[in-house]
N, C-alpha and C. Protein backbone atom coordinates (compact mmCIF):
# COMPACT_ATOMS: atom_id res chain seq x y z
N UNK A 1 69.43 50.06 40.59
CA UNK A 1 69.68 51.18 41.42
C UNK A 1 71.15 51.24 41.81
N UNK A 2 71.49 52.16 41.64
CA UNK A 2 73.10 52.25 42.01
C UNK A 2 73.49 53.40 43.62
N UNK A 3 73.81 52.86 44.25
CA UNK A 3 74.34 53.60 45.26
C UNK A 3 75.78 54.16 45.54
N UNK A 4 75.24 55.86 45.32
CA UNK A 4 76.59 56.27 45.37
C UNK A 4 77.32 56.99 46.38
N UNK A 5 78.56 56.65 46.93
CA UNK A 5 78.78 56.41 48.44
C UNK A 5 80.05 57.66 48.40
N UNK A 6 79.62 58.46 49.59
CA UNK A 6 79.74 59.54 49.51
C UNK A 6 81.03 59.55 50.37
N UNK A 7 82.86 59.13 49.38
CA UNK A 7 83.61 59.30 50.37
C UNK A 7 84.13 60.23 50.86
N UNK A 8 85.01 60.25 51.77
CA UNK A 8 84.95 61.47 52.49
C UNK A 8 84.71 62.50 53.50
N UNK A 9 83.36 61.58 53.41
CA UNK A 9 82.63 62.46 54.36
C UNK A 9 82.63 62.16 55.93
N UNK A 10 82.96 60.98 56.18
CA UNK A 10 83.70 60.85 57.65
C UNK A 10 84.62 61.42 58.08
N UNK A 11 85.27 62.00 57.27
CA UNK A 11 86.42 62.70 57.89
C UNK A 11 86.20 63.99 57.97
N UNK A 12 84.87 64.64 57.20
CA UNK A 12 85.01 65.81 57.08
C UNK A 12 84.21 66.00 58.44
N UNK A 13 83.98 65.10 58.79
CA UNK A 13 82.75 65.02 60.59
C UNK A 13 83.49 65.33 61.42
N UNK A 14 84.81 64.05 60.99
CA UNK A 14 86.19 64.23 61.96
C UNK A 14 86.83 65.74 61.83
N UNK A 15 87.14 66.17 61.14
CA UNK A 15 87.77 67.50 61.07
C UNK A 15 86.72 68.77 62.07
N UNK A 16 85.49 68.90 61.49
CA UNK A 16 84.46 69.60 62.52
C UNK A 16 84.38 69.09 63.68
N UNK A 17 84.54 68.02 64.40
CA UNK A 17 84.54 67.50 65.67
C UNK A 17 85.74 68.26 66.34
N UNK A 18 86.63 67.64 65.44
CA UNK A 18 88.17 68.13 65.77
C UNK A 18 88.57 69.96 66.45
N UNK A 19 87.96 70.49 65.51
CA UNK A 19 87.52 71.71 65.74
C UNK A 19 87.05 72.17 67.01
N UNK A 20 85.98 71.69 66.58
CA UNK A 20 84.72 72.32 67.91
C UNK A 20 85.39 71.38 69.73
N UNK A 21 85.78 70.81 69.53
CA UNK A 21 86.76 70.15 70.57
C UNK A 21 87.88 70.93 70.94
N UNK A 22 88.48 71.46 70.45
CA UNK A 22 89.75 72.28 70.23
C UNK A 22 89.26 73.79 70.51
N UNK A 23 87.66 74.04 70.17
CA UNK A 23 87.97 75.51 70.80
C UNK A 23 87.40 75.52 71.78
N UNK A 24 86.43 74.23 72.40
CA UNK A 24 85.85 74.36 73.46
C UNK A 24 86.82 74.54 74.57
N UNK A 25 88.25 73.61 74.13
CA UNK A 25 89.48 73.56 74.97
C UNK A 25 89.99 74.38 75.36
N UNK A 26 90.05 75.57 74.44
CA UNK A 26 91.07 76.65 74.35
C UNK A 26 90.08 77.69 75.31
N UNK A 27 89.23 77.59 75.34
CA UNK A 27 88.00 78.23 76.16
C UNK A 27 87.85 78.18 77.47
N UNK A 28 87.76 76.74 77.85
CA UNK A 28 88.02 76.26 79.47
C UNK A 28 89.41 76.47 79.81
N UNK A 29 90.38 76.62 78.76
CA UNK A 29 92.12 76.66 79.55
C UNK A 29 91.76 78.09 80.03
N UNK A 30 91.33 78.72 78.91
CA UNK A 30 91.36 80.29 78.95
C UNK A 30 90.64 80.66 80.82
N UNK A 31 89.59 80.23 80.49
CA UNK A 31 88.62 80.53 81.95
C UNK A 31 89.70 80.34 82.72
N UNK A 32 90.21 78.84 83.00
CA UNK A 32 91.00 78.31 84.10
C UNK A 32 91.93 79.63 84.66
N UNK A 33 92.74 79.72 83.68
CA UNK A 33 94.01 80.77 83.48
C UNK A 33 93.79 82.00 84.10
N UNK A 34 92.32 82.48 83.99
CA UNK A 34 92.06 83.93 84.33
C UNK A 34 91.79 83.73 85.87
N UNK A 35 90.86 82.37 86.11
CA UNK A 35 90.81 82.52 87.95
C UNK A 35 91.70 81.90 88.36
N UNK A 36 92.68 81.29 87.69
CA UNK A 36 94.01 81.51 88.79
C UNK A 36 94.37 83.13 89.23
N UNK A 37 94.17 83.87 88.22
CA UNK A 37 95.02 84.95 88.27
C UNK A 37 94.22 86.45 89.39
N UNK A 38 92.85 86.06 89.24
CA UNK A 38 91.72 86.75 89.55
C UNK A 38 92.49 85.65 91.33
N UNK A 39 92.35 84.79 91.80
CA UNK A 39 92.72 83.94 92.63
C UNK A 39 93.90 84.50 93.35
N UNK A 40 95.00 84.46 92.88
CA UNK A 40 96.42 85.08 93.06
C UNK A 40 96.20 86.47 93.34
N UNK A 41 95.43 87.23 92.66
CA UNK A 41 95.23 88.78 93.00
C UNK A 41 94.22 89.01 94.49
N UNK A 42 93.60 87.92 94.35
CA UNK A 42 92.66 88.21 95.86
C UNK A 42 93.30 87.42 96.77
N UNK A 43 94.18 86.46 96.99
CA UNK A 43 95.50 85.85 97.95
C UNK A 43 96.30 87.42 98.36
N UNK A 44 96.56 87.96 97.23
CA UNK A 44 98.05 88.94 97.78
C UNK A 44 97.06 89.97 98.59
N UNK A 45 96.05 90.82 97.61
CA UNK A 45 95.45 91.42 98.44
C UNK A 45 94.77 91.47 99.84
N UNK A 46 94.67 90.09 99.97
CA UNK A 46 93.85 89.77 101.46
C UNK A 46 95.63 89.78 102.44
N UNK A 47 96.05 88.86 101.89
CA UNK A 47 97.38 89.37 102.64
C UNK A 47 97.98 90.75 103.00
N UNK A 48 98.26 91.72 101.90
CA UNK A 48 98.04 93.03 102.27
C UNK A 48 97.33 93.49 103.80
N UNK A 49 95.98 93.37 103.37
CA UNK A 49 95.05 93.36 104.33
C UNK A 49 95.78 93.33 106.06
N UNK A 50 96.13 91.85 105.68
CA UNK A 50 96.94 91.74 106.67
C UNK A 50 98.26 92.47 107.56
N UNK A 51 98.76 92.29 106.63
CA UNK A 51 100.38 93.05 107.06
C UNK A 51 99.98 94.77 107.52
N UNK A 52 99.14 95.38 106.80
CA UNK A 52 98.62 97.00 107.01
C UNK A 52 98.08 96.24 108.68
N UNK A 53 97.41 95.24 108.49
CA UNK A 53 96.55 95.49 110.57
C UNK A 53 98.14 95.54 111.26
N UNK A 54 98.83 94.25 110.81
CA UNK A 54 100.28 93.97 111.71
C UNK A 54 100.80 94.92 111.73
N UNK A 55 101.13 96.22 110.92
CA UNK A 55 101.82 97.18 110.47
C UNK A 55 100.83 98.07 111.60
N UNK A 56 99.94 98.25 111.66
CA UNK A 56 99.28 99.19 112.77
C UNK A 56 99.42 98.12 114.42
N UNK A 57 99.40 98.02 114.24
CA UNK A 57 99.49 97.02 115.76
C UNK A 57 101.13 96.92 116.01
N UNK A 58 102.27 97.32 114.98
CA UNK A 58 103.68 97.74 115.35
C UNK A 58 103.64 99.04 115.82
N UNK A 59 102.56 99.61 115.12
CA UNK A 59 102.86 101.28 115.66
C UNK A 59 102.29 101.55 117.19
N UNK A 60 101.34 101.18 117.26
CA UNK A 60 101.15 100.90 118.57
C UNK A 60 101.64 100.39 119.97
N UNK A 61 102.60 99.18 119.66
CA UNK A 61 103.37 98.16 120.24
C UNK A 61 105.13 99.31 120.71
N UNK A 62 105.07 99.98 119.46
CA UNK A 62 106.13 101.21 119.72
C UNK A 62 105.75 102.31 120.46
N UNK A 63 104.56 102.74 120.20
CA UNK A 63 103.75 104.01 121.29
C UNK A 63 103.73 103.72 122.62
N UNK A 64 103.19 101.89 122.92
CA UNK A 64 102.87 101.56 124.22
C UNK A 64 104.78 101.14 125.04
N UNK A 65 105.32 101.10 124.56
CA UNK A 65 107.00 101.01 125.01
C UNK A 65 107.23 101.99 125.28
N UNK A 66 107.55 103.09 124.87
CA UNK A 66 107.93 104.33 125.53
C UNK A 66 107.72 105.38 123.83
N UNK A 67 107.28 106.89 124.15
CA UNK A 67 106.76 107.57 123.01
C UNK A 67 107.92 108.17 121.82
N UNK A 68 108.75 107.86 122.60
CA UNK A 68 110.57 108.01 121.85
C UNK A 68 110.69 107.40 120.83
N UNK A 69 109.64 106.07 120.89
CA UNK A 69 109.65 105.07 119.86
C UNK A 69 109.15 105.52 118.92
N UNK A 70 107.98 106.88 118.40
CA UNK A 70 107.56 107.28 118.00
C UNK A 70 107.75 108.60 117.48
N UNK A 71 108.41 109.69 118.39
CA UNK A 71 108.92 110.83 118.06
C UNK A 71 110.07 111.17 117.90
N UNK A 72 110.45 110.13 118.09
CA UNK A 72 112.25 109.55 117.96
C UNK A 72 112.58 109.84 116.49
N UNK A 73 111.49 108.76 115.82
CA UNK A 73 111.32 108.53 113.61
C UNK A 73 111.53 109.87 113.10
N UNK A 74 112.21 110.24 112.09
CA UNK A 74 112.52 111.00 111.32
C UNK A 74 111.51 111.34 110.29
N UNK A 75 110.80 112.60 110.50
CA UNK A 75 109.44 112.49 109.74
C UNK A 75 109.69 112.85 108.54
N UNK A 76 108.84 111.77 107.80
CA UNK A 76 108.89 111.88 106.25
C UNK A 76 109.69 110.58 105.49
N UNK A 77 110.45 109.95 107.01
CA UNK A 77 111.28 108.90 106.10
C UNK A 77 110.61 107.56 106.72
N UNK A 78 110.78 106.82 105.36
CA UNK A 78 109.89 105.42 104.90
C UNK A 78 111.45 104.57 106.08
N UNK A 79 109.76 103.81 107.17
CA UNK A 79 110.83 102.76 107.95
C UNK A 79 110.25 101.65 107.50
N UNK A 80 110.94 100.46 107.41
CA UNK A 80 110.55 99.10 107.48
C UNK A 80 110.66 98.65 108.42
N UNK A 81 109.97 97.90 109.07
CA UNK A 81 109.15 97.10 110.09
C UNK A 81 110.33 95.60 109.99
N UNK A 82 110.88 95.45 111.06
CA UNK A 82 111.44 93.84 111.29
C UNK A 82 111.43 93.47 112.60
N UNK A 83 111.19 92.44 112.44
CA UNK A 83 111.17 91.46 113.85
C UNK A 83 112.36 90.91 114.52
N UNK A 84 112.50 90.98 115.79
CA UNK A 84 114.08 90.28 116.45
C UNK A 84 114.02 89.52 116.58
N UNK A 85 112.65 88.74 116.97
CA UNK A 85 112.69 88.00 117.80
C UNK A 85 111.79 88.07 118.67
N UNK A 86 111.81 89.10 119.44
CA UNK A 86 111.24 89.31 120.63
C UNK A 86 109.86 90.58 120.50
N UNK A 87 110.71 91.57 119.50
CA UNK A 87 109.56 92.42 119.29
C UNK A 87 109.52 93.62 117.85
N UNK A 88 109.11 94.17 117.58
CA UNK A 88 109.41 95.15 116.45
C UNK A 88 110.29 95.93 116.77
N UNK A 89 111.22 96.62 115.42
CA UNK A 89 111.84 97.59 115.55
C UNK A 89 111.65 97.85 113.73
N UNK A 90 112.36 99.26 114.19
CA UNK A 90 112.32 99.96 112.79
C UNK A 90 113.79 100.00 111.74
N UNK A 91 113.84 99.99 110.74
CA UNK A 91 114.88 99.87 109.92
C UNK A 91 115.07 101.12 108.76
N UNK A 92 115.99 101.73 107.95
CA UNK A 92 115.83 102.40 106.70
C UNK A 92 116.28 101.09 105.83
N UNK A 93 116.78 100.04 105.98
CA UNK A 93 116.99 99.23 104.95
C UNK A 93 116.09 98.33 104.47
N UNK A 94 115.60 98.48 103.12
CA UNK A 94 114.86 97.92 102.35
C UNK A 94 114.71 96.31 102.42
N UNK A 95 113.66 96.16 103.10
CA UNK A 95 113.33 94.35 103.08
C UNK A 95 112.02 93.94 102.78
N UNK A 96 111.89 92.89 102.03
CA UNK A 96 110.59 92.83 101.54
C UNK A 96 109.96 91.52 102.82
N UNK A 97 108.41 91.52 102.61
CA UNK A 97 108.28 90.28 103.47
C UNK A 97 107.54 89.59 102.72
N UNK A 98 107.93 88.00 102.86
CA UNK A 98 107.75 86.92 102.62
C UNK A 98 108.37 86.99 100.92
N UNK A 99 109.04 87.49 100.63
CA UNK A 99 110.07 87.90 99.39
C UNK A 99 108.99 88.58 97.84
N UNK A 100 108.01 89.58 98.77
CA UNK A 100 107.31 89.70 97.56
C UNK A 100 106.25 91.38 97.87
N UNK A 101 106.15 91.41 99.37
CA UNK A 101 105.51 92.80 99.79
C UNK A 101 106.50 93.49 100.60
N UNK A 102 106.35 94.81 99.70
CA UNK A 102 107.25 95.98 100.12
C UNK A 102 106.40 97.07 101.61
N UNK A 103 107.05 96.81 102.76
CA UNK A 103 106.09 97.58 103.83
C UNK A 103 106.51 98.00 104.64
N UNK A 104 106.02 99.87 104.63
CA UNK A 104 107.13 101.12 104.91
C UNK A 104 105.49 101.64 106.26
N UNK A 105 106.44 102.04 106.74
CA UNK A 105 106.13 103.40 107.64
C UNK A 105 106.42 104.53 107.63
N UNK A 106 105.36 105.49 107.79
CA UNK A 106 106.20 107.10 107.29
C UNK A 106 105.50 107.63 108.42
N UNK A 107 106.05 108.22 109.14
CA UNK A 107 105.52 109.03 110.80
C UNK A 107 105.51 110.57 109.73
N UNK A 108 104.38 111.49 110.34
CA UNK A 108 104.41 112.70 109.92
C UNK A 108 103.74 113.53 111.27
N UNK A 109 104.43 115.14 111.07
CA UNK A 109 103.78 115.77 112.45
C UNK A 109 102.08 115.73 112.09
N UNK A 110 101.60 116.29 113.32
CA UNK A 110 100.19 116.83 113.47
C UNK A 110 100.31 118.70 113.77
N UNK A 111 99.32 119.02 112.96
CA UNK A 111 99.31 120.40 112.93
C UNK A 111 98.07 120.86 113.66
N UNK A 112 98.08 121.68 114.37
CA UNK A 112 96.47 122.21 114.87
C UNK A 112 95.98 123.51 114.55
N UNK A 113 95.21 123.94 114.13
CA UNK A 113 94.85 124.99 114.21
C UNK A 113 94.54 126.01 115.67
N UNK A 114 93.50 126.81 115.53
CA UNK A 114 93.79 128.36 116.85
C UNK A 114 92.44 126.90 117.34
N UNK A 115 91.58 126.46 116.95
CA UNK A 115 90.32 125.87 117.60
C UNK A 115 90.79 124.22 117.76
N UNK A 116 91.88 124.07 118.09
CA UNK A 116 92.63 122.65 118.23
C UNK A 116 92.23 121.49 117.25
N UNK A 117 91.84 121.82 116.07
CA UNK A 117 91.25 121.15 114.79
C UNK A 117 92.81 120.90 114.17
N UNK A 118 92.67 119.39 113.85
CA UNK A 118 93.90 118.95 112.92
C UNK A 118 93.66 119.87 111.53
N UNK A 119 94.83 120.21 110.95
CA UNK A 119 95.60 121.00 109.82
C UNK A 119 96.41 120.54 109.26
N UNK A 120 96.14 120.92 107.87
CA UNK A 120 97.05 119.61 107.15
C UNK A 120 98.51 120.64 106.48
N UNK A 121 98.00 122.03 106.33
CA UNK A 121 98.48 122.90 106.54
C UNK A 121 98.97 124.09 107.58
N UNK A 122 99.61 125.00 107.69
CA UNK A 122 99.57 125.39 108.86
C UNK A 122 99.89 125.38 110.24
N UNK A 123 98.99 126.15 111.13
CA UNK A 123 98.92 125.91 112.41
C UNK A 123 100.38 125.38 113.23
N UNK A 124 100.37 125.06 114.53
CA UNK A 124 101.32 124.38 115.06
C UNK A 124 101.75 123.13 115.35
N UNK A 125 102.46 122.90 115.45
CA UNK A 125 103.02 121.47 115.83
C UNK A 125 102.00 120.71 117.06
N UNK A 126 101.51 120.04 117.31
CA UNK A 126 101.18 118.96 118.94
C UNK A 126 101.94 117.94 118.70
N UNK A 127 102.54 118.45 119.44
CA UNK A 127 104.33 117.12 120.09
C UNK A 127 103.33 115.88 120.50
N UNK A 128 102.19 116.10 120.96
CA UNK A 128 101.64 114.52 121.68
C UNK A 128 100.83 113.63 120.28
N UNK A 129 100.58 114.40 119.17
CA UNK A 129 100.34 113.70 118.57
C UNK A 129 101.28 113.33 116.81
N UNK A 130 101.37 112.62 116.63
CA UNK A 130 102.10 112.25 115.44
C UNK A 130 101.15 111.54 114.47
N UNK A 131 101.23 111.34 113.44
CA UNK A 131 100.56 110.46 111.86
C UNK A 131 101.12 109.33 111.53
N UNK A 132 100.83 108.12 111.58
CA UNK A 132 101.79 107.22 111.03
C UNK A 132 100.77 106.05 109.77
N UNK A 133 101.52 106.33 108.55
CA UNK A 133 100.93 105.72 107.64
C UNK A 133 101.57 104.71 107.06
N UNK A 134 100.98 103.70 107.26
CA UNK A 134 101.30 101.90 106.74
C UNK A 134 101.23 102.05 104.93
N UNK A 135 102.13 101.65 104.43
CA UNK A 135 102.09 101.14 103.23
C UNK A 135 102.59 99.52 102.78
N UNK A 136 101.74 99.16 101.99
CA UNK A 136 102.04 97.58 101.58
C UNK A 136 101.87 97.74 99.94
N UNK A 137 102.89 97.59 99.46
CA UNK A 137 102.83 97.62 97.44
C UNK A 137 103.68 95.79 97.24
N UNK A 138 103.17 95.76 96.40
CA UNK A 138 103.50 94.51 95.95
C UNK A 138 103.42 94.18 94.16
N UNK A 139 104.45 93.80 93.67
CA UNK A 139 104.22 93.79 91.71
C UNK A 139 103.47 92.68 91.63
N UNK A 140 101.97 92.93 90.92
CA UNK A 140 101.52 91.57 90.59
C UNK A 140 101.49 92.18 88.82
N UNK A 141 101.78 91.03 88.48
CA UNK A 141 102.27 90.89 86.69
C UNK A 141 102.42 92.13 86.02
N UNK A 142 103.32 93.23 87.07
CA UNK A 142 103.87 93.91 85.71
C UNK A 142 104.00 95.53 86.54
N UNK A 143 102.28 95.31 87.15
CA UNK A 143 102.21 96.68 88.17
C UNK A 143 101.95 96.48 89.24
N UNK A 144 102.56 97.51 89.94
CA UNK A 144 102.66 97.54 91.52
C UNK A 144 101.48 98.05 91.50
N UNK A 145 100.66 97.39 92.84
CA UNK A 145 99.61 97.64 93.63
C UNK A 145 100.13 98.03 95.10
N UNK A 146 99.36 99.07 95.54
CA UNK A 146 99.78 99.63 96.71
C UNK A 146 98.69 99.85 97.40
N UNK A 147 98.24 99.22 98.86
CA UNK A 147 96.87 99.65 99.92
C UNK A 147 97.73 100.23 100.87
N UNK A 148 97.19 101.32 101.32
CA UNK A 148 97.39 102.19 102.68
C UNK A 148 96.74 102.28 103.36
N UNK A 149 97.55 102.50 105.24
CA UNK A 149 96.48 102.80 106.10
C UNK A 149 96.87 103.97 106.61
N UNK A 150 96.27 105.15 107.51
CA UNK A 150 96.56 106.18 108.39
C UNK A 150 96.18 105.83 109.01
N UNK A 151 96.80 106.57 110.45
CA UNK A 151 96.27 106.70 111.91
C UNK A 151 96.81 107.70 112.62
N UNK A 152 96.16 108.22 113.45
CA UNK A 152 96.92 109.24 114.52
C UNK A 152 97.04 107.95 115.51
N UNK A 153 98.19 108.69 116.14
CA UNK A 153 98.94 107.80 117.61
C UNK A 153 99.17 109.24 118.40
N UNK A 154 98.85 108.97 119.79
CA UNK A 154 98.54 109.97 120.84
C UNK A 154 99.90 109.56 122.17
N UNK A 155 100.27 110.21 122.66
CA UNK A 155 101.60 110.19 123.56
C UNK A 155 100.31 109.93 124.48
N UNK A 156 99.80 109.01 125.13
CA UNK A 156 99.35 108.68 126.25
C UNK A 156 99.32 108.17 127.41
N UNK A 157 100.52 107.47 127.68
CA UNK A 157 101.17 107.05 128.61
C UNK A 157 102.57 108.19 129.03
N UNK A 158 103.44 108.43 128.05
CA UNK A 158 104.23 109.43 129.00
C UNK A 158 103.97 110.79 129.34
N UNK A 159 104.04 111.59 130.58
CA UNK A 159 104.37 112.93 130.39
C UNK A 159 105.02 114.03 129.70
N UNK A 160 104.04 114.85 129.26
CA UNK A 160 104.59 115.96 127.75
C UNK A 160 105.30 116.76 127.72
């Protein structure tokens, strides 16, 4: 009886091992890679989150100081929000925070109609009330993402 010994063929085990090792790899890097990124996108966004409440709680913090702080703003133009120190103020010069979210304020009038119903068109001016809308955009890999907030702010503390 002669036995005939099949060389070769260990390696050809090794080569398919080799393989199937190598794409299982490329598979788990892959996964890894995407929830960092899925990870990083729900970090900035929850931050967002954030800065839009801080960004409403400045507009407020300016209403409750005196309403000048508010009807003072040049409507239509984007302010940035900075800190002294002591408390908010408004800027036209472009600063990002924490070197990566861009976050503007834009005050706009309020219009009323004849049945005192806000108008987005139209109607007249109410000096006691103003619009102020928070924006937070930030580039994540390539495109800017942008969340907004509105609010009306009401002259309620000074006389009209």
């Amino acid at each position: 009886m002669k036995f005939i010994k099949n060389k070769g063929f260990g390696m050809l085990e090794v080569v398919v091992a080799v393989g199937v090792l190598a794409t299982a790899l490329l598979g788990i890097s892959a996964y890894f890679q995407q929830s960092l990124r899925v990870s990083q996108t729900a970090l900035h966004t929850t931050q967002a989150a954030f800065l839009l409440d801080e960004g409403i709680e400045a507009v407020r913090i300016f209403r409750d100081g005196h309403w000048n702080n508010i009807s003072g703003l040049t409507v239509g133009t984007p302010y940035y929000l900075v800190w002294n120190g002591t408390t908010w103020a408004t800027s036209t010069t472009p600063s990002l925070v924490e070197g990566l979210f861009d976050r503007t304020i834009v005050v706009s009038n309020v219009n009323r109609d004849l049945n005192q119903d806000i108008v987005t068109s139209g109607g007249t001016t109410d000096t006691a009330f103003k619009k102020a809308t928070i924006t937070v955009s930030w580039d994540e890999r390539g495109s800017t993402i942008t969340k907004t907030a509105s609010m009306y702010i009401a002259n309620m503390f000074d006389q009209i």
